[in-house]
C-alpha atoms as a PDB file:
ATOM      1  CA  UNK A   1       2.166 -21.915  -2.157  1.00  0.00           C
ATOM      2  CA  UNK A   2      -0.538 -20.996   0.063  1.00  0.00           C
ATOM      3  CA  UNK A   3      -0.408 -17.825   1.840  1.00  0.00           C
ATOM      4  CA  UNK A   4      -0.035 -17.194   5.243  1.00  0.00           C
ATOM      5  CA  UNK A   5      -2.305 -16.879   8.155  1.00  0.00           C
ATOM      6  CA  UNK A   6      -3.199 -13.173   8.286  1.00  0.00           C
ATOM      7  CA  UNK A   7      -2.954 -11.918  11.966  1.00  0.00           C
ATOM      8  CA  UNK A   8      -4.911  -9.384  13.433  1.00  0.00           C
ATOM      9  CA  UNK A   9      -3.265  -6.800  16.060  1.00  0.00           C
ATOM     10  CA  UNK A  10      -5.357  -4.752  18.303  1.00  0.00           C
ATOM     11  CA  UNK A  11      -3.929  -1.071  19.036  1.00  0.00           C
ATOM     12  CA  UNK A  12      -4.811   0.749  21.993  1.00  0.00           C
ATOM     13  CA  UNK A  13      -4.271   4.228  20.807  1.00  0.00           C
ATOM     14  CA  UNK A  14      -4.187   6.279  23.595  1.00  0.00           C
ATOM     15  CA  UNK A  15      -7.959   7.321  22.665  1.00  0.00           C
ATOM     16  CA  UNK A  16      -8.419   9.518  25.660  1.00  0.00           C
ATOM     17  CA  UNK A  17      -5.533  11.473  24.689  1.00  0.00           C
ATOM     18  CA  UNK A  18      -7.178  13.015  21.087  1.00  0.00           C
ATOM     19  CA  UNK A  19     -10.569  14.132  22.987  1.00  0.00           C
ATOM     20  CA  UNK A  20      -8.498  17.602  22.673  1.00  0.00           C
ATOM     21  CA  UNK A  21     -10.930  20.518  22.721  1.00  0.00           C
ATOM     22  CA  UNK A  22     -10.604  23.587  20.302  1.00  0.00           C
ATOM     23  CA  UNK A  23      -8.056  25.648  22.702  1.00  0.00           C
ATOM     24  CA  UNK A  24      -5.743  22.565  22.600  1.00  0.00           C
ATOM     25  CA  UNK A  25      -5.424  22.650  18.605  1.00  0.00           C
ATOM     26  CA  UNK A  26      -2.159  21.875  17.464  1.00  0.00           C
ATOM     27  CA  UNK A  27       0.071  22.910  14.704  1.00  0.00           C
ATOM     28  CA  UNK A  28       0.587  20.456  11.998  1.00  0.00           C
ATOM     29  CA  UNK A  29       2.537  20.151   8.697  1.00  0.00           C
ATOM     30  CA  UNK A  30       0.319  19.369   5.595  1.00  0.00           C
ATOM     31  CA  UNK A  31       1.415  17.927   3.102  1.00  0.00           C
ATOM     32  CA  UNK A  32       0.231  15.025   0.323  1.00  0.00           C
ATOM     33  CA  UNK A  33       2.135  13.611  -3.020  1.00  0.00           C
ATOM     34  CA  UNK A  34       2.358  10.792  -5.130  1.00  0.00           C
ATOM     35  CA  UNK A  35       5.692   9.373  -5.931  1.00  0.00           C
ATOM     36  CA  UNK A  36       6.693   6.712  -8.492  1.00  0.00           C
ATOM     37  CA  UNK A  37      10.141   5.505  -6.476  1.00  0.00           C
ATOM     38  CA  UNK A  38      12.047   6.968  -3.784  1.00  0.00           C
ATOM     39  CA  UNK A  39      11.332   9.614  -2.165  1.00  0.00           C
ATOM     40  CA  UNK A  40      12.910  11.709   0.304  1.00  0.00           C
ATOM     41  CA  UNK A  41      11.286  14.664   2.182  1.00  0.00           C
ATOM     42  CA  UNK A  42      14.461  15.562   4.661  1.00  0.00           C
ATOM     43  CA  UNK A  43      14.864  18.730   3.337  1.00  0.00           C
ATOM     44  CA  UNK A  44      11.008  20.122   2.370  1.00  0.00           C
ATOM     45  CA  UNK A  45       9.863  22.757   4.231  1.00  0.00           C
ATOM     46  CA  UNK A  46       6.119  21.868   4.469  1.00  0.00           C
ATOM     47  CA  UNK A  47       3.254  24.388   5.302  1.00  0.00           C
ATOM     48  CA  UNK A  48       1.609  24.506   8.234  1.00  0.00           C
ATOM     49  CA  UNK A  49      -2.393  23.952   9.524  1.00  0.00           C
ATOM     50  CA  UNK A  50      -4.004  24.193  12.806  1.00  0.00           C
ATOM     51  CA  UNK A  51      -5.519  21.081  14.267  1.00  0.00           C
ATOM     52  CA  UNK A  52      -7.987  20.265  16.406  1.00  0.00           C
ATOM     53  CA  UNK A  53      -7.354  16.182  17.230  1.00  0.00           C
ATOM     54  CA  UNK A  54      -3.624  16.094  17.021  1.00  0.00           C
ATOM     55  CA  UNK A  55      -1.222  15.301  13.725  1.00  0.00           C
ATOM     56  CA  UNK A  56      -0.502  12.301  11.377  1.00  0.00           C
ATOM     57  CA  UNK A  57       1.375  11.440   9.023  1.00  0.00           C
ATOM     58  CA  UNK A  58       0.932   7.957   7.158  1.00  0.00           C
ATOM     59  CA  UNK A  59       3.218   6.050   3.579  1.00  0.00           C
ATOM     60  CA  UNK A  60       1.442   3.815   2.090  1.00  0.00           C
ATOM     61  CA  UNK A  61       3.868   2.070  -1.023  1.00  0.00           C
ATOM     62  CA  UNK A  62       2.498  -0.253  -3.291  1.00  0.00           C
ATOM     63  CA  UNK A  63       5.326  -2.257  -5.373  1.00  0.00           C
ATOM     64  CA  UNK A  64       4.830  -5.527  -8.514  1.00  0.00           C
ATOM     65  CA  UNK A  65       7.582  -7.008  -6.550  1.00  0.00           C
ATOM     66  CA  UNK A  66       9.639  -6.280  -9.663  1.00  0.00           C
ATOM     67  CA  UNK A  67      11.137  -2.555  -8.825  1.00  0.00           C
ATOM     68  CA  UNK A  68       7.838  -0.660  -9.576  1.00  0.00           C
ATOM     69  CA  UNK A  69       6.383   1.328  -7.050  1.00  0.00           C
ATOM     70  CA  UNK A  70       3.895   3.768  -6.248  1.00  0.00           C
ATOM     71  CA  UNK A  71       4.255   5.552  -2.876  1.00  0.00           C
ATOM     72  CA  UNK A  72       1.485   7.776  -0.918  1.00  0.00           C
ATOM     73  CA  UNK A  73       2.688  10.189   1.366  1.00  0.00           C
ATOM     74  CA  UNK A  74       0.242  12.412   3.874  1.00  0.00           C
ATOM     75  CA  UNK A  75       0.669  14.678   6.219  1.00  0.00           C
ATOM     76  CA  UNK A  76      -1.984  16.654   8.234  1.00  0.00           C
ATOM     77  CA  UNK A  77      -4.346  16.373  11.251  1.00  0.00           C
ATOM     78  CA  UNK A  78      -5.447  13.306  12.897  1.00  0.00           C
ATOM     79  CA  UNK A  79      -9.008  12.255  11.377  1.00  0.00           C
ATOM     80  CA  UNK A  80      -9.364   8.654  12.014  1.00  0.00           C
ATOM     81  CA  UNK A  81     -10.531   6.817  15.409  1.00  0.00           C
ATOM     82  CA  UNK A  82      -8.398   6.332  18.290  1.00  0.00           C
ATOM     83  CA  UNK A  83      -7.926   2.491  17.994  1.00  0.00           C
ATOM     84  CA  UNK A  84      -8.723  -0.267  15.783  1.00  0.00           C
ATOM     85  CA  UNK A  85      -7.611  -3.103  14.302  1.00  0.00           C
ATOM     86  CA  UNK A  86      -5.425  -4.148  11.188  1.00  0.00           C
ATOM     87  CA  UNK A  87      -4.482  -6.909   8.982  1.00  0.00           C
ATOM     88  CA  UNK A  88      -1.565  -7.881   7.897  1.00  0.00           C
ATOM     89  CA  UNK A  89       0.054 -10.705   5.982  1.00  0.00           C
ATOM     90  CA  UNK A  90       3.713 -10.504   5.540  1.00  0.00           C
ATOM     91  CA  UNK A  91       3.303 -12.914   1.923  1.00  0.00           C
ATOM     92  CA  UNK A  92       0.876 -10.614   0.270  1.00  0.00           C
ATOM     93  CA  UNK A  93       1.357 -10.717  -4.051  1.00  0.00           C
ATOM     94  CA  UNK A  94       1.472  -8.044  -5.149  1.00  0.00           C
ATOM     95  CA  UNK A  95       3.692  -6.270  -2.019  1.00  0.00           C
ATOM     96  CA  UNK A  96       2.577  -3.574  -0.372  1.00  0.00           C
ATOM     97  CA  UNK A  97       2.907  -1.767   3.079  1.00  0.00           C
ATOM     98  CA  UNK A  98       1.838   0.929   5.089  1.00  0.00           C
ATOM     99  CA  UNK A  99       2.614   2.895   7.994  1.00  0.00           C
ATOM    100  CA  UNK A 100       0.881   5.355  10.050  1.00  0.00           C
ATOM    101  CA  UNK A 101       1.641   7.867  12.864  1.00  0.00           C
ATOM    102  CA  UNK A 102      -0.524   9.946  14.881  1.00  0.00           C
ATOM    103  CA  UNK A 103       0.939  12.385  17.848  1.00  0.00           C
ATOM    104  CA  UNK A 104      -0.655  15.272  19.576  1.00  0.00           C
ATOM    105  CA  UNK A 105       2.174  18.311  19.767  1.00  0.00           C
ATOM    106  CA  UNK A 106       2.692  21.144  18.002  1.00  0.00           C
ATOM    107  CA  UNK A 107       4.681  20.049  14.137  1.00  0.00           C
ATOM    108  CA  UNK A 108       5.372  16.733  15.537  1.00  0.00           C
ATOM    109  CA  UNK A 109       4.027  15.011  12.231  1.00  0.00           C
ATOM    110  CA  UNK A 110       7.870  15.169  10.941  1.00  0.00           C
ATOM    111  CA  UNK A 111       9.115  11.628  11.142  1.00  0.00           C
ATOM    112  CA  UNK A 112       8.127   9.722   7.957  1.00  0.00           C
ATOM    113  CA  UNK A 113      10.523  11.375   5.655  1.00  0.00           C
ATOM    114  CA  UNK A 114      12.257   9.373   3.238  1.00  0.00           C
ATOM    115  CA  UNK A 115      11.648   6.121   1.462  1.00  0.00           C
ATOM    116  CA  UNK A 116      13.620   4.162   4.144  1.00  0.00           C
ATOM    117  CA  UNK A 117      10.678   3.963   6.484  1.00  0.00           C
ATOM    118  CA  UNK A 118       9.688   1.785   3.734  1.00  0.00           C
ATOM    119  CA  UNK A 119      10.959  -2.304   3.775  1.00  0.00           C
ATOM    120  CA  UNK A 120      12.273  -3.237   0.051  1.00  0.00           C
ATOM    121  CA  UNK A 121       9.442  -4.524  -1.713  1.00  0.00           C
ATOM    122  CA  UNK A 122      10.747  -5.971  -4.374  1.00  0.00           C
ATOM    123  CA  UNK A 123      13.580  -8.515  -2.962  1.00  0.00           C
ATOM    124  CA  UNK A 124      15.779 -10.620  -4.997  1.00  0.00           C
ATOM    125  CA  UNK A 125      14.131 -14.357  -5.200  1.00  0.00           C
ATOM    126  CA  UNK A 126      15.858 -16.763  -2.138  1.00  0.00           C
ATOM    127  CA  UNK A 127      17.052 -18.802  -3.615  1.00  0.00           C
ATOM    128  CA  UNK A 128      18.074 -17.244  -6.503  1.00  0.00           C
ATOM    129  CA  UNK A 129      15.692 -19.336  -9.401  1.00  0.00           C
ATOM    130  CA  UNK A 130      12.760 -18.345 -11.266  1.00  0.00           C
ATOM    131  CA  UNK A 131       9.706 -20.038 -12.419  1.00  0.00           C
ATOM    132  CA  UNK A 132      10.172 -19.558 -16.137  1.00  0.00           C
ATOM    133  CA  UNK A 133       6.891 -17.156 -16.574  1.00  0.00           C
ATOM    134  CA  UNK A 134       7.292 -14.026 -17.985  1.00  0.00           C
ATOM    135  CA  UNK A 135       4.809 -11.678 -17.607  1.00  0.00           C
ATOM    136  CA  UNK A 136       3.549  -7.796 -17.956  1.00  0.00           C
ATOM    137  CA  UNK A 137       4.856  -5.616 -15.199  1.00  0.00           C
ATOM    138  CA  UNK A 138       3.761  -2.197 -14.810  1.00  0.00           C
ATOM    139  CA  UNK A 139       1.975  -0.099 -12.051  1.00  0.00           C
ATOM    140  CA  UNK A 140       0.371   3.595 -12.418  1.00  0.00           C
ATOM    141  CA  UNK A 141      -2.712   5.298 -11.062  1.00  0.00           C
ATOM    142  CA  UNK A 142      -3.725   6.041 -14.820  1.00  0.00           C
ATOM    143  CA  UNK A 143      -4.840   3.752 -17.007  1.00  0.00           C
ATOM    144  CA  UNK A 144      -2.345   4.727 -19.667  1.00  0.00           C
ATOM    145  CA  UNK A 145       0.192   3.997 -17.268  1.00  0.00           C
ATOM    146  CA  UNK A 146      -0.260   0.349 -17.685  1.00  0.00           C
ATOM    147  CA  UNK A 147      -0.668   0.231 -21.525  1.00  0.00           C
ATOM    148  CA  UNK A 148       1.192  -2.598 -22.820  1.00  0.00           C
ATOM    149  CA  UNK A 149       3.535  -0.244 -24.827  1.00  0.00           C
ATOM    150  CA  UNK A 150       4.677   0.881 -20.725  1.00  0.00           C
ATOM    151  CA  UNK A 151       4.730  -1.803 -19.029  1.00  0.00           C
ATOM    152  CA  UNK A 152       7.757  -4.054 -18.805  1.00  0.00           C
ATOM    153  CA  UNK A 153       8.566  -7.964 -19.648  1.00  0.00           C
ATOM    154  CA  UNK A 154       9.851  -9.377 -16.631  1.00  0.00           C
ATOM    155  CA  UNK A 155      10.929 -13.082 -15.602  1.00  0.00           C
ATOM    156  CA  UNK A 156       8.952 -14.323 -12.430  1.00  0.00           C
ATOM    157  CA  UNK A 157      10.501 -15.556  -9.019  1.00  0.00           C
ATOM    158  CA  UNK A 158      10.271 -18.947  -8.224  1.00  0.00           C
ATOM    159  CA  UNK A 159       7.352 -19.348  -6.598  1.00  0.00           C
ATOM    160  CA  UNK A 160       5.441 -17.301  -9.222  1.00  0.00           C
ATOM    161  CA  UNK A 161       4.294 -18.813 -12.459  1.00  0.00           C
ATOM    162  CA  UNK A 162       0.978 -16.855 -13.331  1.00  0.00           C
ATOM    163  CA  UNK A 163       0.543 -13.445 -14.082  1.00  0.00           C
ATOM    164  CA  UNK A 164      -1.953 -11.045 -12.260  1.00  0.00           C
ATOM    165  CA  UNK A 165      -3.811  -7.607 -13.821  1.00  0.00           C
ATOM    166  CA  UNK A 166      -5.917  -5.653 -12.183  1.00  0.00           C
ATOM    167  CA  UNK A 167      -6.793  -2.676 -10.296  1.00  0.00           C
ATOM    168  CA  UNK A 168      -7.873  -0.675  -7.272  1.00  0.00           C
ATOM    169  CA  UNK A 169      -6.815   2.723  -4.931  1.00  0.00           C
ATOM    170  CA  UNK A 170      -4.790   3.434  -1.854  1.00  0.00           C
ATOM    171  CA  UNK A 171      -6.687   5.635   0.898  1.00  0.00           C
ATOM    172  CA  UNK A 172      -5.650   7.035   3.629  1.00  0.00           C
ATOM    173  CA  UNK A 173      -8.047   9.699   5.563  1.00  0.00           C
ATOM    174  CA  UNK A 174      -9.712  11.605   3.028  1.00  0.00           C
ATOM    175  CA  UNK A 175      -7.313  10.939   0.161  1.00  0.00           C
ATOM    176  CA  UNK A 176      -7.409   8.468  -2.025  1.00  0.00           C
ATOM    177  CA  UNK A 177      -5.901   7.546  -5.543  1.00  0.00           C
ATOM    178  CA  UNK A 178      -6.367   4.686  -8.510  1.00  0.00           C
ATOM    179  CA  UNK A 179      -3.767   2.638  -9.253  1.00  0.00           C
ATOM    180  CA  UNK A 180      -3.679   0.177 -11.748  1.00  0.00           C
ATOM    181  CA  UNK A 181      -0.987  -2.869 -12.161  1.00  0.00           C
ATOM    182  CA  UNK A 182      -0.283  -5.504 -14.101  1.00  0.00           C
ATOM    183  CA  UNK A 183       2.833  -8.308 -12.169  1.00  0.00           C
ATOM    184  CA  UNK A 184       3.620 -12.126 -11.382  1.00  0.00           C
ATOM    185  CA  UNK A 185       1.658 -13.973  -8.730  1.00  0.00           C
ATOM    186  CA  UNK A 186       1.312 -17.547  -6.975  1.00  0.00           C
ATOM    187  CA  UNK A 187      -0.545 -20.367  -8.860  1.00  0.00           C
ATOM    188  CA  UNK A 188      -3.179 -20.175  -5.876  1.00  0.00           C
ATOM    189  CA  UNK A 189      -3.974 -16.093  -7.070  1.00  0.00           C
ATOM    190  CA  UNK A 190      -5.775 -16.297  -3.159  1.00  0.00           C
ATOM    191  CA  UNK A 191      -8.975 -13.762  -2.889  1.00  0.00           C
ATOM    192  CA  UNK A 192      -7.505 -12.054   0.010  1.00  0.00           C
ATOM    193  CA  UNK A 193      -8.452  -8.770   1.780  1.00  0.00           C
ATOM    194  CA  UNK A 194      -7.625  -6.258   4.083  1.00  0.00           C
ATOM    195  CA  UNK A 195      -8.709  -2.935   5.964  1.00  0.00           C
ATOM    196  CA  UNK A 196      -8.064  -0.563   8.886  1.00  0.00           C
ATOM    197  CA  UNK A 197      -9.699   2.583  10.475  1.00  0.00           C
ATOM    198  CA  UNK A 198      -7.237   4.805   8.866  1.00  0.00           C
ATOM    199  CA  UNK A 199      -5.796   3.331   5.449  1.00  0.00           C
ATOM    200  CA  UNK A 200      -6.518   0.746   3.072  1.00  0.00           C
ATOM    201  CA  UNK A 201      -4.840  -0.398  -0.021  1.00  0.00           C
ATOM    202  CA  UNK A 202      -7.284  -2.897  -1.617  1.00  0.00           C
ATOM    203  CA  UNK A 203      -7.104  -4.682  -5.358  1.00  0.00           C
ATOM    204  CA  UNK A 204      -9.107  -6.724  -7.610  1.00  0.00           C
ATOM    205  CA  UNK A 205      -7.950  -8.855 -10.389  1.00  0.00           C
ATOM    206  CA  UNK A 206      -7.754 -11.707 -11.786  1.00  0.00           C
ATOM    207  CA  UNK A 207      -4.461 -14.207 -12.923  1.00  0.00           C
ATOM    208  CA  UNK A 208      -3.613 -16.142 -16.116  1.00  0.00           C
ATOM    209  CA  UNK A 209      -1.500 -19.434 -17.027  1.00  0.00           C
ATOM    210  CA  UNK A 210       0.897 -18.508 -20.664  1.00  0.00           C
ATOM    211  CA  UNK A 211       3.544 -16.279 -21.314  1.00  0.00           C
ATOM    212  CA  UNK A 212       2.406 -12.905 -21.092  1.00  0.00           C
ATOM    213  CA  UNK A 213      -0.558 -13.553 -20.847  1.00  0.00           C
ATOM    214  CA  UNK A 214      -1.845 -10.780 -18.696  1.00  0.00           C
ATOM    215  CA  UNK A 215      -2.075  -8.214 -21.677  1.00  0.00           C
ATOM    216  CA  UNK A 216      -6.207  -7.337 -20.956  1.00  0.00           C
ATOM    217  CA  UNK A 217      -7.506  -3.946 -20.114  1.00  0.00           C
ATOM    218  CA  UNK A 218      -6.817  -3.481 -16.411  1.00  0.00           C
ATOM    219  CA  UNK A 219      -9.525  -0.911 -16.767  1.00  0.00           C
ATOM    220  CA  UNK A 220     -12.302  -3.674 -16.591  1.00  0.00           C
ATOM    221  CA  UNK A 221     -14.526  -4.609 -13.631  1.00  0.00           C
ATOM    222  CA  UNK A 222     -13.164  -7.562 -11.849  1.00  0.00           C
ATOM    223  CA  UNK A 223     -15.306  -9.464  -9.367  1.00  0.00           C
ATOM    224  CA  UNK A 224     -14.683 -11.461  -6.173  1.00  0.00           C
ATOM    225  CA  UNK A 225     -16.672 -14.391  -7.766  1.00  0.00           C
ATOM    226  CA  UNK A 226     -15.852 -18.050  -8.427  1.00  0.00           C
ATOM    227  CA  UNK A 227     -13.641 -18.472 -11.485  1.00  0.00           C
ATOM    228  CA  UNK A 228     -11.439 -21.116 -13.470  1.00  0.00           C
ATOM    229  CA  UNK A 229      -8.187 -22.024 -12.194  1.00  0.00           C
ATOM    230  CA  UNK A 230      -6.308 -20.180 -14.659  1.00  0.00           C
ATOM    231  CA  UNK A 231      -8.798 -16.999 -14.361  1.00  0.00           C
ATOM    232  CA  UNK A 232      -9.082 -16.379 -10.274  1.00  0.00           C
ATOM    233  CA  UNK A 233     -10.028 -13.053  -9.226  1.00  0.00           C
ATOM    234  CA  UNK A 234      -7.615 -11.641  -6.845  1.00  0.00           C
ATOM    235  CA  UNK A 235      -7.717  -9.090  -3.964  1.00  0.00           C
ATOM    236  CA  UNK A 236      -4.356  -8.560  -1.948  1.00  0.00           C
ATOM    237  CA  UNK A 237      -2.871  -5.941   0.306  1.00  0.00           C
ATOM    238  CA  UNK A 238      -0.375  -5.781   3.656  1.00  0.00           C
ATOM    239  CA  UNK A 239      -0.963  -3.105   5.942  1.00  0.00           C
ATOM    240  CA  UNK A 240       1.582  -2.753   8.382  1.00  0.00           C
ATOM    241  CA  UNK A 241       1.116  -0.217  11.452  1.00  0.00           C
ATOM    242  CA  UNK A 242       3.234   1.563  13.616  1.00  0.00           C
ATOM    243  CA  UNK A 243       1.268   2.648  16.925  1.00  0.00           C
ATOM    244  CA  UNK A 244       0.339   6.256  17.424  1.00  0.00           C
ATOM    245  CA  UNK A 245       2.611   8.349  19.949  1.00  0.00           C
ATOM    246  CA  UNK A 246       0.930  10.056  22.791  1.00  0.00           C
ATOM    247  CA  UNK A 247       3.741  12.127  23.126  1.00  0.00           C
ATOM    248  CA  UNK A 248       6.698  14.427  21.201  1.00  0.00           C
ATOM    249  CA  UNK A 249       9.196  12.116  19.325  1.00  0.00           C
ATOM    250  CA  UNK A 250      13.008  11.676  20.107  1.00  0.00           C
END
């Protein structure tokens, strides 16, 4: 199946209002972790920093589609530009997502708390059939966390009958992690790619035809280059944005 149309959405981000000069710093909870599955922040009490430019606060979750996740959570002052543009493409293999938030009073970086901001990433197939491929699932920002002695055997949906390795890093601001993965994919393994002013989640990797046959080091350079059928390179992500607040939140 081929994937969808990616759309692009224009944000105007209230620009004007995060020209703030030095006496109008805010205060602003700080705060970064990795998580590997839910998550919930309700009842932290995070630290504090003083902020020029107003606060954010951005999740970025990247799943195999098969109930493996890694999930990047910041919190801190607003660094990026005021608007900008971002891609997204609601069929993306492997899944991923990512929201952002940006407001300009005092602590109001508190929203994104638990993993429910987040959709479910890896949904049951509709209708309920797989393809008959089975295939290495696992997903780490350490190589060791995709050995083949961690990763898991796992029967792929449907409309997924290669398997994908590969690897890559989430970003967001000034942070930024590896992450490594190994999943099921579409025959088509599409070279797609994505970016915005403030995160990015981008892959490379490459698919296979067998049964498990995605068992290579996901440690190895992969390239955006033409390739077999059975061996095409692979860059995917979905960033998903929710407009910055010029204002206190409800």
């Amino acid at each position: 199946m081929a994937m969808g149309v990616p759309r692009t959405i224009l944000l105007g981000l209230f620009g004007a209002a995060f020209c703030l000069t030095g006496s109008q710093a805010q205060q602003c909870y700080s705060f970064q972790h990795v998580y590997f599955g839910p998550f919930d922040l309700s009842a932290m009490k995070f630290h504090s920093i003083s902020c020029p430019h107003g606060c954010s606060e951005a999740v970025l979750s990247l799943d195999t589609g098969y109930r493996s996740t890694v999930t990047l959570v910041q919190k801190g002052c607003w660094t990026g530009p005021p608007t900008g543009q971002m891609l997204a493409d609601e069929h993306a293999l492997p899944p991923d997502y990512s929201v952002v938030r940006g407001c300009m009073t005092d602590l109001c970086n508190a929203n994104l708390l638990t993993h429910n901001v987040l959709p479910n990433l890896s949904p049951a197939p509709n209708p309920p059939t797989l393809s008959g491929m089975e295939c290495y699932a696992c997903l780490g920002i350490h190589p060791e966390d995709c050995t083949l002695g961690k990763s898991r055997r796992v029967q792929c949906h449907q409309d997924q009958s290669v398997c994908f390795q590969g690897n890559g890093q989430m970003t967001v601001g000034n942070l930024s992690v590896p992450v490594y993965i190994r999943t099921c994919h579409r025959p088509s393994c599409t070279v797609k790619g994505t970016s915005s002013p403030w995160t990015n989640i981008d892959l490379q990797g490459s698919c296979c035809e067998g049964q498990l046959c995605n068992r290579d080091s996901v440690t190895q350079p992969f390239t955006t280059s033409a390739a077999t059928p059975s061996q095409a390179p692979h860059s995917m992500a979905l960033l998903l944005l929710v407009p910055l607040l010029a204002g206190p939140s409800s």
